[in-house]
PDBML (XML) file of the C-alpha atoms, coordinates in Angstrom:
<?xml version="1.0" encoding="UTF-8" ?>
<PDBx:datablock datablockName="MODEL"
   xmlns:PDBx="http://pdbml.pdb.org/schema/pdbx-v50.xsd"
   xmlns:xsi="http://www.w3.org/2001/XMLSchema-instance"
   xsi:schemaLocation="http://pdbml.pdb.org/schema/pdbx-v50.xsd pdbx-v50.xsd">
   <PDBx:atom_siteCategory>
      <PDBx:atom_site id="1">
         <PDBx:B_iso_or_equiv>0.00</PDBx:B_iso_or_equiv>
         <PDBx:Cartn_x>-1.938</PDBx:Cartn_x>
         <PDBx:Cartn_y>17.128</PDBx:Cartn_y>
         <PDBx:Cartn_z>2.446</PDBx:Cartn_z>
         <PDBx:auth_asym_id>A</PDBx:auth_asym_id>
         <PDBx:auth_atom_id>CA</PDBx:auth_atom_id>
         <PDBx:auth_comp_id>UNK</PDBx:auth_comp_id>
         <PDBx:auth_seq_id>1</PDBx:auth_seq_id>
         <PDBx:group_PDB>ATOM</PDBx:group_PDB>
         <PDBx:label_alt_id xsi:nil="true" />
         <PDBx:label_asym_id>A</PDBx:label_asym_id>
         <PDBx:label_atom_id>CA</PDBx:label_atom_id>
         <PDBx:label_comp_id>UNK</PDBx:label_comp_id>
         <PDBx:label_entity_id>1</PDBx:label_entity_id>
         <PDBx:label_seq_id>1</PDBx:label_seq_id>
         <PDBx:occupancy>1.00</PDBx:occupancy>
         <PDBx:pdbx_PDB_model_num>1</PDBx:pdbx_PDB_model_num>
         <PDBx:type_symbol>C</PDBx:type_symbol>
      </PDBx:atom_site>
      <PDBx:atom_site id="2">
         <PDBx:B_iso_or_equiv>0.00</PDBx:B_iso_or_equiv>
         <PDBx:Cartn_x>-5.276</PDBx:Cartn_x>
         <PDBx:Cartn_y>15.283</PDBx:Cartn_y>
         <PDBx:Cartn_z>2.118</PDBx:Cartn_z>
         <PDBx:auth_asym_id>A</PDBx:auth_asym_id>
         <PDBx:auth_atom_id>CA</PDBx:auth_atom_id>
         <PDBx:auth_comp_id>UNK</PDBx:auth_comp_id>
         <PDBx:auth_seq_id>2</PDBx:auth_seq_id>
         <PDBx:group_PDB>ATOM</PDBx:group_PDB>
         <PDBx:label_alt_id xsi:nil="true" />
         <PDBx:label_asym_id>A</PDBx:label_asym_id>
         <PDBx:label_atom_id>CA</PDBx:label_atom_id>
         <PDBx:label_comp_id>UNK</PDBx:label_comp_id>
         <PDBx:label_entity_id>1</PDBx:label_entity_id>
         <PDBx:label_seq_id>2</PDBx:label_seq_id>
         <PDBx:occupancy>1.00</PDBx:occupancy>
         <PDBx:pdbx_PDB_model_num>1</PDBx:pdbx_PDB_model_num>
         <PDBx:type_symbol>C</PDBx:type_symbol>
      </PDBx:atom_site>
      <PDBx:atom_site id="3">
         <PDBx:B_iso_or_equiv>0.00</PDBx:B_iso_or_equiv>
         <PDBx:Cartn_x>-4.848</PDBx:Cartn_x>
         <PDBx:Cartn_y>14.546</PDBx:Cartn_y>
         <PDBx:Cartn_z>-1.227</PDBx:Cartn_z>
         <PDBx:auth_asym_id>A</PDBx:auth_asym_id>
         <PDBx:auth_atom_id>CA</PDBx:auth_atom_id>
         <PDBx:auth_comp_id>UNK</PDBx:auth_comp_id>
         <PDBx:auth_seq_id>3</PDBx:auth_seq_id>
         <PDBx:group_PDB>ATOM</PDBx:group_PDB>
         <PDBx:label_alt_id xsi:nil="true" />
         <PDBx:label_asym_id>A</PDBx:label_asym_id>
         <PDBx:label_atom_id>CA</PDBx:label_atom_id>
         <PDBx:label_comp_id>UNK</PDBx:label_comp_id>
         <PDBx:label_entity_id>1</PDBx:label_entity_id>
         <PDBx:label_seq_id>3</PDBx:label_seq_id>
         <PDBx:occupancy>1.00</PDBx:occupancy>
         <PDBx:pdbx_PDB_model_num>1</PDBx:pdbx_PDB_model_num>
         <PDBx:type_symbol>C</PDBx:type_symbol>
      </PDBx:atom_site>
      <PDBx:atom_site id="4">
         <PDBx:B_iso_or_equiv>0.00</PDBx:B_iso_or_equiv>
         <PDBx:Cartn_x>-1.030</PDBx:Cartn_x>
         <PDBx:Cartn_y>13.050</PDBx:Cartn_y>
         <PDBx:Cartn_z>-0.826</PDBx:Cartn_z>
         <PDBx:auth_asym_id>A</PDBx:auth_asym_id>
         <PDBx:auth_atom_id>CA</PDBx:auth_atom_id>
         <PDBx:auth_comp_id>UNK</PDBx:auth_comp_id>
         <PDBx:auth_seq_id>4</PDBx:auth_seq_id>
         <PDBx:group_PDB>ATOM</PDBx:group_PDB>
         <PDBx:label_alt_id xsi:nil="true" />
         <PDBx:label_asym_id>A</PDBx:label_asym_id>
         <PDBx:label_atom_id>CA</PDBx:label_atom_id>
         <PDBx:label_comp_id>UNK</PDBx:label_comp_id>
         <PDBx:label_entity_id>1</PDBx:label_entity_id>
         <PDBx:label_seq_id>4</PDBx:label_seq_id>
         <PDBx:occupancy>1.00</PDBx:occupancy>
         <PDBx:pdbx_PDB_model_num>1</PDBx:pdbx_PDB_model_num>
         <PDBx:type_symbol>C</PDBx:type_symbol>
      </PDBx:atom_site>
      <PDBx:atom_site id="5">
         <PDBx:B_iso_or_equiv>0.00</PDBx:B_iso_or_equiv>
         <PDBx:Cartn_x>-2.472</PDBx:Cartn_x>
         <PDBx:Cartn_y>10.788</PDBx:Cartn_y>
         <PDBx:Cartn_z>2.975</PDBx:Cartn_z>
         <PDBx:auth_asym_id>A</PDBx:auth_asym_id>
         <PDBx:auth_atom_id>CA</PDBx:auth_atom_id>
         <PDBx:auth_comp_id>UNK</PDBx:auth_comp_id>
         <PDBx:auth_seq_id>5</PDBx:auth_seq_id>
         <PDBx:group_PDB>ATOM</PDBx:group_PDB>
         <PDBx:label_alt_id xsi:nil="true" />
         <PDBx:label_asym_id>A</PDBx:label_asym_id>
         <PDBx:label_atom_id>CA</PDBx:label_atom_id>
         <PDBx:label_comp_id>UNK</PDBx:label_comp_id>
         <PDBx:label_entity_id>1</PDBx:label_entity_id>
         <PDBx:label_seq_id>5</PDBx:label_seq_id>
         <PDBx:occupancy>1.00</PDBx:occupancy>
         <PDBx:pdbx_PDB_model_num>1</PDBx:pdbx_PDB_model_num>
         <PDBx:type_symbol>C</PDBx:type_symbol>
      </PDBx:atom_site>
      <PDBx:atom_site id="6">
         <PDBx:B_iso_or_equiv>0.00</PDBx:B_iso_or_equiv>
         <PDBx:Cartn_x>-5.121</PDBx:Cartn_x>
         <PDBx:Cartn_y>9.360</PDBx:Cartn_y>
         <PDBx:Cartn_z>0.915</PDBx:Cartn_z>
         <PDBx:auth_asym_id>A</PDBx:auth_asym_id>
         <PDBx:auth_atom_id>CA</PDBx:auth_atom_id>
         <PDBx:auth_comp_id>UNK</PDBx:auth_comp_id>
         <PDBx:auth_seq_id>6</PDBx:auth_seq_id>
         <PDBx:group_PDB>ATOM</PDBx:group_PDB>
         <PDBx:label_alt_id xsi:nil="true" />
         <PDBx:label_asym_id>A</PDBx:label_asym_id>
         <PDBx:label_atom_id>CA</PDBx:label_atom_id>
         <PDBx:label_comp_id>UNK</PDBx:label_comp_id>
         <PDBx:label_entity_id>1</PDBx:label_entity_id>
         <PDBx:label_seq_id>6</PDBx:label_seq_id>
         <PDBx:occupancy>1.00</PDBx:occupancy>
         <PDBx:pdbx_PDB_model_num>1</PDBx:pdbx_PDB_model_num>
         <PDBx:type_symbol>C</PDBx:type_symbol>
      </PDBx:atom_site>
      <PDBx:atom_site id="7">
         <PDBx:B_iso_or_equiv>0.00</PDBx:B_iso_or_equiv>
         <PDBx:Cartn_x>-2.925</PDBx:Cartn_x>
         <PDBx:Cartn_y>8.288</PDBx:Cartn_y>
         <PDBx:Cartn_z>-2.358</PDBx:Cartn_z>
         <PDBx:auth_asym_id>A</PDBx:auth_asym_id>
         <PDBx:auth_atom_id>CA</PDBx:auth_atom_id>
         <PDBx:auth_comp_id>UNK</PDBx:auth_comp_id>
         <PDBx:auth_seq_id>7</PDBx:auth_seq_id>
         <PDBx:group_PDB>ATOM</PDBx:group_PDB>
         <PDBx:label_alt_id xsi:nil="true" />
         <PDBx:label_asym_id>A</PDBx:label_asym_id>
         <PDBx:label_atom_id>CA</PDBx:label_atom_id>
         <PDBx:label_comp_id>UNK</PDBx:label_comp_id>
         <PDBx:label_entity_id>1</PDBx:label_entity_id>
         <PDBx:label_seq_id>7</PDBx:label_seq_id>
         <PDBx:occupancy>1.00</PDBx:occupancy>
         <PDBx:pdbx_PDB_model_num>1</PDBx:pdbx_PDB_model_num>
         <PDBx:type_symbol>C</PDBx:type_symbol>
      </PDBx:atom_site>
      <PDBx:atom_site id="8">
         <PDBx:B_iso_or_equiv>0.00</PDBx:B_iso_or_equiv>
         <PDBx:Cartn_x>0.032</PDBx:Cartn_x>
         <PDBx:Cartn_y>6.926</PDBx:Cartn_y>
         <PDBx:Cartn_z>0.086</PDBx:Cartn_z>
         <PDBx:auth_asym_id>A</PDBx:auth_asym_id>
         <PDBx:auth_atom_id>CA</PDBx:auth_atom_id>
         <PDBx:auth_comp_id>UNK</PDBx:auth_comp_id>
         <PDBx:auth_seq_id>8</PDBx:auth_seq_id>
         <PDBx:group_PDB>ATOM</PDBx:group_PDB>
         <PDBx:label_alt_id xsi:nil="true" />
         <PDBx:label_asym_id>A</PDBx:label_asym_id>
         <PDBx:label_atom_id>CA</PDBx:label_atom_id>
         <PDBx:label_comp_id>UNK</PDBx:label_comp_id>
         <PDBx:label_entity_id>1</PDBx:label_entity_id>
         <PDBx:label_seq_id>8</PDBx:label_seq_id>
         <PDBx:occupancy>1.00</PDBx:occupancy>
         <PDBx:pdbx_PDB_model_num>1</PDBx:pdbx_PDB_model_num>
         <PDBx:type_symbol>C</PDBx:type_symbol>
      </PDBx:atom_site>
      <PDBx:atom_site id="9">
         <PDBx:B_iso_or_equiv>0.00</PDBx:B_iso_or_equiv>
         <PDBx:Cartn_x>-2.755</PDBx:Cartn_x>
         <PDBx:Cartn_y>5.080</PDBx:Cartn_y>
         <PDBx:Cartn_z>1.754</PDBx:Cartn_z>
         <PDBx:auth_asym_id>A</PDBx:auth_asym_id>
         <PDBx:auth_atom_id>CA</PDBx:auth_atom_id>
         <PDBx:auth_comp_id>UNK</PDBx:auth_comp_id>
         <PDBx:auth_seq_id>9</PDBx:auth_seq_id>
         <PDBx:group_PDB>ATOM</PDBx:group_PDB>
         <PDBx:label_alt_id xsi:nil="true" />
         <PDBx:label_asym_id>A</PDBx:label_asym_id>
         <PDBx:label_atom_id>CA</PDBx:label_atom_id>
         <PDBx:label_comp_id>UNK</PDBx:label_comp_id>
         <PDBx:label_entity_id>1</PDBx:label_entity_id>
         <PDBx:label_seq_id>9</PDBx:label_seq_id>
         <PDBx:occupancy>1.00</PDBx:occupancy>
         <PDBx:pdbx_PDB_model_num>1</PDBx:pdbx_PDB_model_num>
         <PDBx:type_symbol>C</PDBx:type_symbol>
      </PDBx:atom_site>
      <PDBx:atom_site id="10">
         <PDBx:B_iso_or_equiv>0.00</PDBx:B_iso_or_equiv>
         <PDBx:Cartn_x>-3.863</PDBx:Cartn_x>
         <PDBx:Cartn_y>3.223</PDBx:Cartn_y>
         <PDBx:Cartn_z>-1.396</PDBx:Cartn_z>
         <PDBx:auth_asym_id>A</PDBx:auth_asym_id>
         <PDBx:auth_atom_id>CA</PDBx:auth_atom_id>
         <PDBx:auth_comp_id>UNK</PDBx:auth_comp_id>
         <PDBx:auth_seq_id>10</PDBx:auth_seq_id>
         <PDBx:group_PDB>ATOM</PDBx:group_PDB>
         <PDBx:label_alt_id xsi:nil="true" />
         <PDBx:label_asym_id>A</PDBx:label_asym_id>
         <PDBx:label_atom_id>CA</PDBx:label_atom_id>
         <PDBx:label_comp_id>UNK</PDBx:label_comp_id>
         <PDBx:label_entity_id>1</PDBx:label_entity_id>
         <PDBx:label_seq_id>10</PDBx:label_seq_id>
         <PDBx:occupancy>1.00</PDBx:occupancy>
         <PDBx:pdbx_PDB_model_num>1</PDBx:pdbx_PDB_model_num>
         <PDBx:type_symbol>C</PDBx:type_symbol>
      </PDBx:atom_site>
      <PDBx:atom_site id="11">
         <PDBx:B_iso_or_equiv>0.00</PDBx:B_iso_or_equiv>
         <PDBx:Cartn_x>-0.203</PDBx:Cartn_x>
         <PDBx:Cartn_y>2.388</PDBx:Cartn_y>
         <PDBx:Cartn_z>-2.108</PDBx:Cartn_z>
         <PDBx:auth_asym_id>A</PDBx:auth_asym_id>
         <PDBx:auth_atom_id>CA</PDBx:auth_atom_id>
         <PDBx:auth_comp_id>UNK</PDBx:auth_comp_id>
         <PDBx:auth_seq_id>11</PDBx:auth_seq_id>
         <PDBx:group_PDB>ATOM</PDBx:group_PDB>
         <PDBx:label_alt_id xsi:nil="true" />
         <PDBx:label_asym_id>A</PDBx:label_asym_id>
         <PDBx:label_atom_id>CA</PDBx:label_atom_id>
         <PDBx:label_comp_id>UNK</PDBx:label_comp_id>
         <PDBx:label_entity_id>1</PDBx:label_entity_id>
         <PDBx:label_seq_id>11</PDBx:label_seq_id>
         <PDBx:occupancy>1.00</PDBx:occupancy>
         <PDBx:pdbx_PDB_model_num>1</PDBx:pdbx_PDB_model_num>
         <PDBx:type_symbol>C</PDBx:type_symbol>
      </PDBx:atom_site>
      <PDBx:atom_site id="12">
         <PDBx:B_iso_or_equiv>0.00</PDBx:B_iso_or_equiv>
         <PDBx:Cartn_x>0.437</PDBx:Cartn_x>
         <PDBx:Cartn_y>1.389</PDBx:Cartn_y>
         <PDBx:Cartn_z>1.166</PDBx:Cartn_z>
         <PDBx:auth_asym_id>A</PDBx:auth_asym_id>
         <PDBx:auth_atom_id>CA</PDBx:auth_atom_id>
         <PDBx:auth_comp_id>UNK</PDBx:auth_comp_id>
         <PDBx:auth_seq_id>12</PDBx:auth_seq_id>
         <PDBx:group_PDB>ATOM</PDBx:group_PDB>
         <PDBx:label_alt_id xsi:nil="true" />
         <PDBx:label_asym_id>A</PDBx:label_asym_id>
         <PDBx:label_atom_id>CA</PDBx:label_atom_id>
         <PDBx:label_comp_id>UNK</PDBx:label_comp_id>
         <PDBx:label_entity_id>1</PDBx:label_entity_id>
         <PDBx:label_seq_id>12</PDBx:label_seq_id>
         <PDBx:occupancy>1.00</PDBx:occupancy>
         <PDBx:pdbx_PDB_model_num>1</PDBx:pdbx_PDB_model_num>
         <PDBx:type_symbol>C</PDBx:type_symbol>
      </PDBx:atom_site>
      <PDBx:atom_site id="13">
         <PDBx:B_iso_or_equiv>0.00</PDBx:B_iso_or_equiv>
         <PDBx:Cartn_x>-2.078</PDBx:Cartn_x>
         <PDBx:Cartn_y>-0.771</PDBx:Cartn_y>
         <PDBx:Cartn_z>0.917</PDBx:Cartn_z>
         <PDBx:auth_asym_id>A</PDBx:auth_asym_id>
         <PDBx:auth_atom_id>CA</PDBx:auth_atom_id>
         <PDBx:auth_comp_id>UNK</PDBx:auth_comp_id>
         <PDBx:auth_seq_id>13</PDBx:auth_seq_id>
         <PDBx:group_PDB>ATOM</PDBx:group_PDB>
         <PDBx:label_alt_id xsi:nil="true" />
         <PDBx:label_asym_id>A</PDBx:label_asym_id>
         <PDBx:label_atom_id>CA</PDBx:label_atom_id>
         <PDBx:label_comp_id>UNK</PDBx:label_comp_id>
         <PDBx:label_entity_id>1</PDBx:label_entity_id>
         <PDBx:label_seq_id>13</PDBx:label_seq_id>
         <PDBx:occupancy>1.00</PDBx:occupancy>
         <PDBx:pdbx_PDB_model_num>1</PDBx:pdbx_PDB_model_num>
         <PDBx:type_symbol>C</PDBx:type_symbol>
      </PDBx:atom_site>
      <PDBx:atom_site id="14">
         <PDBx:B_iso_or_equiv>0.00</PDBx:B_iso_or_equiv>
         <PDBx:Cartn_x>-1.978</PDBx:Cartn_x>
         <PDBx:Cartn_y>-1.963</PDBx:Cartn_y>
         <PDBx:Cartn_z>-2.769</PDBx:Cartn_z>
         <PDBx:auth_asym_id>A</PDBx:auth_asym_id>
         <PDBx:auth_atom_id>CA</PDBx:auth_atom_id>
         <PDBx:auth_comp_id>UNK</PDBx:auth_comp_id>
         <PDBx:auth_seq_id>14</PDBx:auth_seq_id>
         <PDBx:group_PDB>ATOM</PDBx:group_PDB>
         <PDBx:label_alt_id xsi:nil="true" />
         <PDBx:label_asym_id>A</PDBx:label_asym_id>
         <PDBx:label_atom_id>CA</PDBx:label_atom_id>
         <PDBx:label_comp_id>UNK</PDBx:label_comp_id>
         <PDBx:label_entity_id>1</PDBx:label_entity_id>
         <PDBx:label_seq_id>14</PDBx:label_seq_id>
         <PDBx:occupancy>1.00</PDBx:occupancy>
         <PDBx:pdbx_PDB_model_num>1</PDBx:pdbx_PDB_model_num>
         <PDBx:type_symbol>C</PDBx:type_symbol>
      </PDBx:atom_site>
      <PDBx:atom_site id="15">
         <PDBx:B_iso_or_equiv>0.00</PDBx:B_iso_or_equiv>
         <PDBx:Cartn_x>2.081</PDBx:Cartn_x>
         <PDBx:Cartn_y>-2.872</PDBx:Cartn_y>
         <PDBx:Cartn_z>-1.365</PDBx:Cartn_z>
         <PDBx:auth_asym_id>A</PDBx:auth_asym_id>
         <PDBx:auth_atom_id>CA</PDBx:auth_atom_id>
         <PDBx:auth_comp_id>UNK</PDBx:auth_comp_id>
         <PDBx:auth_seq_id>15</PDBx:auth_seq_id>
         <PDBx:group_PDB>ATOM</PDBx:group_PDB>
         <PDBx:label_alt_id xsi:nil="true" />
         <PDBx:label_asym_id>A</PDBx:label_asym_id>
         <PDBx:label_atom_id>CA</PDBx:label_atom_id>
         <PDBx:label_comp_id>UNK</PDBx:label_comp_id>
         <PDBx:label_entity_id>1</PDBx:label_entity_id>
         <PDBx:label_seq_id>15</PDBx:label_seq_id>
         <PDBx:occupancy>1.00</PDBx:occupancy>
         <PDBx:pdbx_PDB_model_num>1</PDBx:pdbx_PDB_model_num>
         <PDBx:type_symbol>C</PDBx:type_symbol>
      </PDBx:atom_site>
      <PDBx:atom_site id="16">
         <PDBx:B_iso_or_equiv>0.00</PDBx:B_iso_or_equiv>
         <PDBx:Cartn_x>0.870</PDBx:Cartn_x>
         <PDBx:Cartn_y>-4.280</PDBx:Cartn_y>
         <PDBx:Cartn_z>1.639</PDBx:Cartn_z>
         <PDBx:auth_asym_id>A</PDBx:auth_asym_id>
         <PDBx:auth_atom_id>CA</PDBx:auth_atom_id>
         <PDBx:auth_comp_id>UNK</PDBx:auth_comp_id>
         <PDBx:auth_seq_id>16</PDBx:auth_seq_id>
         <PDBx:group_PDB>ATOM</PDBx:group_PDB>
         <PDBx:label_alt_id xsi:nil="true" />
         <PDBx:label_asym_id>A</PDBx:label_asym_id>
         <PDBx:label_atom_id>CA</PDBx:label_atom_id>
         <PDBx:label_comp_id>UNK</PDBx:label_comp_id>
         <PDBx:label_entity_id>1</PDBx:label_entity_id>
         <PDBx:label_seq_id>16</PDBx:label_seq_id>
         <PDBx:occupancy>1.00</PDBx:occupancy>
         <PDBx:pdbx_PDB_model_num>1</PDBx:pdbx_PDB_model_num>
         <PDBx:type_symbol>C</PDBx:type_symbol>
      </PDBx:atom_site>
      <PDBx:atom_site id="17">
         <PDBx:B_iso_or_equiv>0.00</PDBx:B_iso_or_equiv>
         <PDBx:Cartn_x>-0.814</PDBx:Cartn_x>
         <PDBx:Cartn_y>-6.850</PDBx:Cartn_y>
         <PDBx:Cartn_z>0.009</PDBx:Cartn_z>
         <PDBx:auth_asym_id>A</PDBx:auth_asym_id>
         <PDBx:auth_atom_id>CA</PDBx:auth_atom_id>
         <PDBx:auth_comp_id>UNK</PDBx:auth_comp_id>
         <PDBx:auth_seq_id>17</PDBx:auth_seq_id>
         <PDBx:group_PDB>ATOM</PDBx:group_PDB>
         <PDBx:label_alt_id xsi:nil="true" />
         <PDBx:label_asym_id>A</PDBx:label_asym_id>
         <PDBx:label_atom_id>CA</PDBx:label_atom_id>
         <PDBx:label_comp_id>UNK</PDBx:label_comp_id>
         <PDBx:label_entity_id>1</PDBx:label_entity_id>
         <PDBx:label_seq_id>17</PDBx:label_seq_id>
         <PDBx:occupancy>1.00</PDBx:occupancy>
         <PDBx:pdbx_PDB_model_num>1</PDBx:pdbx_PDB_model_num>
         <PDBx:type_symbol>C</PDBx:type_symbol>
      </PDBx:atom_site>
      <PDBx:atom_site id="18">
         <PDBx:B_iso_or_equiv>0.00</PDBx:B_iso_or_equiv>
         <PDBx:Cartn_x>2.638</PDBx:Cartn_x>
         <PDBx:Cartn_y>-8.483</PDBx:Cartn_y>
         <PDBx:Cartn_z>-1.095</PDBx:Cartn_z>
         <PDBx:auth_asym_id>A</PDBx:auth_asym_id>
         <PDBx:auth_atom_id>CA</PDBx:auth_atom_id>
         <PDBx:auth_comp_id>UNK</PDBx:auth_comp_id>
         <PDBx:auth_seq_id>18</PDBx:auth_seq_id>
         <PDBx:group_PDB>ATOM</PDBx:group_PDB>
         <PDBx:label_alt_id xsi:nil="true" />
         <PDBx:label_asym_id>A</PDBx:label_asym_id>
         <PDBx:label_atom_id>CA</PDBx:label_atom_id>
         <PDBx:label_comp_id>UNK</PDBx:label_comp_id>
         <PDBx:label_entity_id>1</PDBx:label_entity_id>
         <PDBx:label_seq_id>18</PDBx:label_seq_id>
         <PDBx:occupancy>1.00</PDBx:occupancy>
         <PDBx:pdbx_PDB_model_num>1</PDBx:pdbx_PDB_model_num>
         <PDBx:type_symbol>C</PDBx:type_symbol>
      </PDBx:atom_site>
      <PDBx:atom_site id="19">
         <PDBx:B_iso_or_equiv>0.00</PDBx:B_iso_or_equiv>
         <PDBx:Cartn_x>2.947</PDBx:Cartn_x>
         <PDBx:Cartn_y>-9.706</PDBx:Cartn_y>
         <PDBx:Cartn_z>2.195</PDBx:Cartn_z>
         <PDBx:auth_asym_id>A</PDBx:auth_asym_id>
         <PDBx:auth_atom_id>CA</PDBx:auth_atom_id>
         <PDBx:auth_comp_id>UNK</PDBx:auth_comp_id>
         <PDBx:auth_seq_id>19</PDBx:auth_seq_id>
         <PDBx:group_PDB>ATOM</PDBx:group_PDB>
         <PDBx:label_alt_id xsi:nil="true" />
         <PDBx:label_asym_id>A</PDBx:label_asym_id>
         <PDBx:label_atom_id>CA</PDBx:label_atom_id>
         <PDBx:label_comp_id>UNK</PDBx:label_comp_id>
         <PDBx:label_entity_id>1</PDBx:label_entity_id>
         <PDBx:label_seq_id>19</PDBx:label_seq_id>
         <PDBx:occupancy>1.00</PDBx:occupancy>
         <PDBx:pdbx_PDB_model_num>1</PDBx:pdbx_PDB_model_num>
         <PDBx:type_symbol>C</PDBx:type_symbol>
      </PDBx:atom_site>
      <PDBx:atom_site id="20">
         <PDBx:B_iso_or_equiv>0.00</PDBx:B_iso_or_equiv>
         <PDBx:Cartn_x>0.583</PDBx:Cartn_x>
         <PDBx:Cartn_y>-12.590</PDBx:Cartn_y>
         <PDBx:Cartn_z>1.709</PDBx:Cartn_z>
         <PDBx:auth_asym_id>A</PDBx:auth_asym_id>
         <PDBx:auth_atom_id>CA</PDBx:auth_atom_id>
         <PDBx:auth_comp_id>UNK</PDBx:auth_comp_id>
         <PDBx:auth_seq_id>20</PDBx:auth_seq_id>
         <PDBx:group_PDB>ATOM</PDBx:group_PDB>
         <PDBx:label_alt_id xsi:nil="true" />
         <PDBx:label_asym_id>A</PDBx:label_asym_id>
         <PDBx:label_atom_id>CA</PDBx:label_atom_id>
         <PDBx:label_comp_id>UNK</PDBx:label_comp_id>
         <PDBx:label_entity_id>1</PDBx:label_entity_id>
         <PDBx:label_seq_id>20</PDBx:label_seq_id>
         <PDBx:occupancy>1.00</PDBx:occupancy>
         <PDBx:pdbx_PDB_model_num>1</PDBx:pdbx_PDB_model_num>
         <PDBx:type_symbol>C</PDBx:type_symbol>
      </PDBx:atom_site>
      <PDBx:atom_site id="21">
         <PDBx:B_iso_or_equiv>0.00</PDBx:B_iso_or_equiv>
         <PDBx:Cartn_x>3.225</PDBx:Cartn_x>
         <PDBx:Cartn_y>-14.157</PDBx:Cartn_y>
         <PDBx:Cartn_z>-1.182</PDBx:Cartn_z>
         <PDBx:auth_asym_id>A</PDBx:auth_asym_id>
         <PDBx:auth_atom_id>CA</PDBx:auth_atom_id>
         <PDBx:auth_comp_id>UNK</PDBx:auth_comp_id>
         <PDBx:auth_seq_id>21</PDBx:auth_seq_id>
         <PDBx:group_PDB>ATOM</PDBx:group_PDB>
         <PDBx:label_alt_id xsi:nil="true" />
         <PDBx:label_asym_id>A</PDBx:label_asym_id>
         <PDBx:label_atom_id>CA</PDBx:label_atom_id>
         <PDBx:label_comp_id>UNK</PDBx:label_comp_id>
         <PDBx:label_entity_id>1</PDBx:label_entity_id>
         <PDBx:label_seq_id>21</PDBx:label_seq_id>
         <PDBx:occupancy>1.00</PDBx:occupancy>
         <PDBx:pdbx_PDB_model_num>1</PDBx:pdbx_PDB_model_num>
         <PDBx:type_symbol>C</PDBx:type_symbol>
      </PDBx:atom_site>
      <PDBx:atom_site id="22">
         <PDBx:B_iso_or_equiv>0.00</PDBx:B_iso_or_equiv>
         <PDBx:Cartn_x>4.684</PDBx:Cartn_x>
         <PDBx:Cartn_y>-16.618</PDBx:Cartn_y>
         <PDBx:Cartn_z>-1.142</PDBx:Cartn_z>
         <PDBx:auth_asym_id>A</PDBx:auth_asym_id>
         <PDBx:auth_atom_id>CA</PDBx:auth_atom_id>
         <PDBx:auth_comp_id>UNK</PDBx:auth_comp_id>
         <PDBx:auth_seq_id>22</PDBx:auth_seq_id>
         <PDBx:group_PDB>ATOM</PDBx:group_PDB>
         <PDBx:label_alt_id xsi:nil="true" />
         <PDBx:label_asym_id>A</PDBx:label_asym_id>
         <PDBx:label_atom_id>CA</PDBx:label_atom_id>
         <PDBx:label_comp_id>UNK</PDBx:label_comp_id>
         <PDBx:label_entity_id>1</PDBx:label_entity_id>
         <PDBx:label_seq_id>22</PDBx:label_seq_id>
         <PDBx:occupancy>1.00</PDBx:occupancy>
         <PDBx:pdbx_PDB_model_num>1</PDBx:pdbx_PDB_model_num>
         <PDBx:type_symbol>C</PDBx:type_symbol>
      </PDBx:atom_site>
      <PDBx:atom_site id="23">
         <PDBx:B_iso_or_equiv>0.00</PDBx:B_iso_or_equiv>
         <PDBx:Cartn_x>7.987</PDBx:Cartn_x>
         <PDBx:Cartn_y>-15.449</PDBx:Cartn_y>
         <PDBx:Cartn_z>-2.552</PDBx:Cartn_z>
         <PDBx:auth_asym_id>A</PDBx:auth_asym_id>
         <PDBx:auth_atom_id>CA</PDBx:auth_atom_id>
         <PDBx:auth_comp_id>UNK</PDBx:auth_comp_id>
         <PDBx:auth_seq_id>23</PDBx:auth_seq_id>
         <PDBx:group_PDB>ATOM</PDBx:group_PDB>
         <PDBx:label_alt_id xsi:nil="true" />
         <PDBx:label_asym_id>A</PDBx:label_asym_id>
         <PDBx:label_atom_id>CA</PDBx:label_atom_id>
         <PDBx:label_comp_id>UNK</PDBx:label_comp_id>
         <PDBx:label_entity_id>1</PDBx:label_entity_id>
         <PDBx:label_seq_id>23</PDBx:label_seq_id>
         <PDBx:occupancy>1.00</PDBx:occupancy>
         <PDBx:pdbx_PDB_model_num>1</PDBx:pdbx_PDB_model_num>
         <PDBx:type_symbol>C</PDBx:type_symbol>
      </PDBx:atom_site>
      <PDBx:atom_site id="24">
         <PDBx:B_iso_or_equiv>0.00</PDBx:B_iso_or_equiv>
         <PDBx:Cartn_x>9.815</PDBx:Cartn_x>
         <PDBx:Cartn_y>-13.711</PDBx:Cartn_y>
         <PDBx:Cartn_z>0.091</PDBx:Cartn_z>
         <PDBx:auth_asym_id>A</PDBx:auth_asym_id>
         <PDBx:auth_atom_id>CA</PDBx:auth_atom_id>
         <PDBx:auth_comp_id>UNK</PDBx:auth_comp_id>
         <PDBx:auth_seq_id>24</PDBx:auth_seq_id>
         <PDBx:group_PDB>ATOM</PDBx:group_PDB>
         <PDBx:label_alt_id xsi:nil="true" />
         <PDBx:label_asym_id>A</PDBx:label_asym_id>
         <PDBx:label_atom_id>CA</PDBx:label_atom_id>
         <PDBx:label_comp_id>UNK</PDBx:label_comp_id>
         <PDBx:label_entity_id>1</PDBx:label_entity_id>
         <PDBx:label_seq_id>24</PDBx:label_seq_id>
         <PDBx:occupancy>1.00</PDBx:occupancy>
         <PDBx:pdbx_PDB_model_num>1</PDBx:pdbx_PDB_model_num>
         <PDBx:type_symbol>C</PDBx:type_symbol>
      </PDBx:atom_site>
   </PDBx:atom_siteCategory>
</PDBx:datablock>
């Protein structure tokens, strides 16, 4: 459970990022 919270967490951020483009 830790393990799998902490990897989503570095996707979700690592996705999150796309938000700031430009290209919707």
């Amino acid at each position: 459970g830790t393990a799998a919270l902490a990897a989503t967490v570095a996707l979700v951020v690592g996705f999150g990022v796309l938000a700031t483009s430009q290209f919707v």
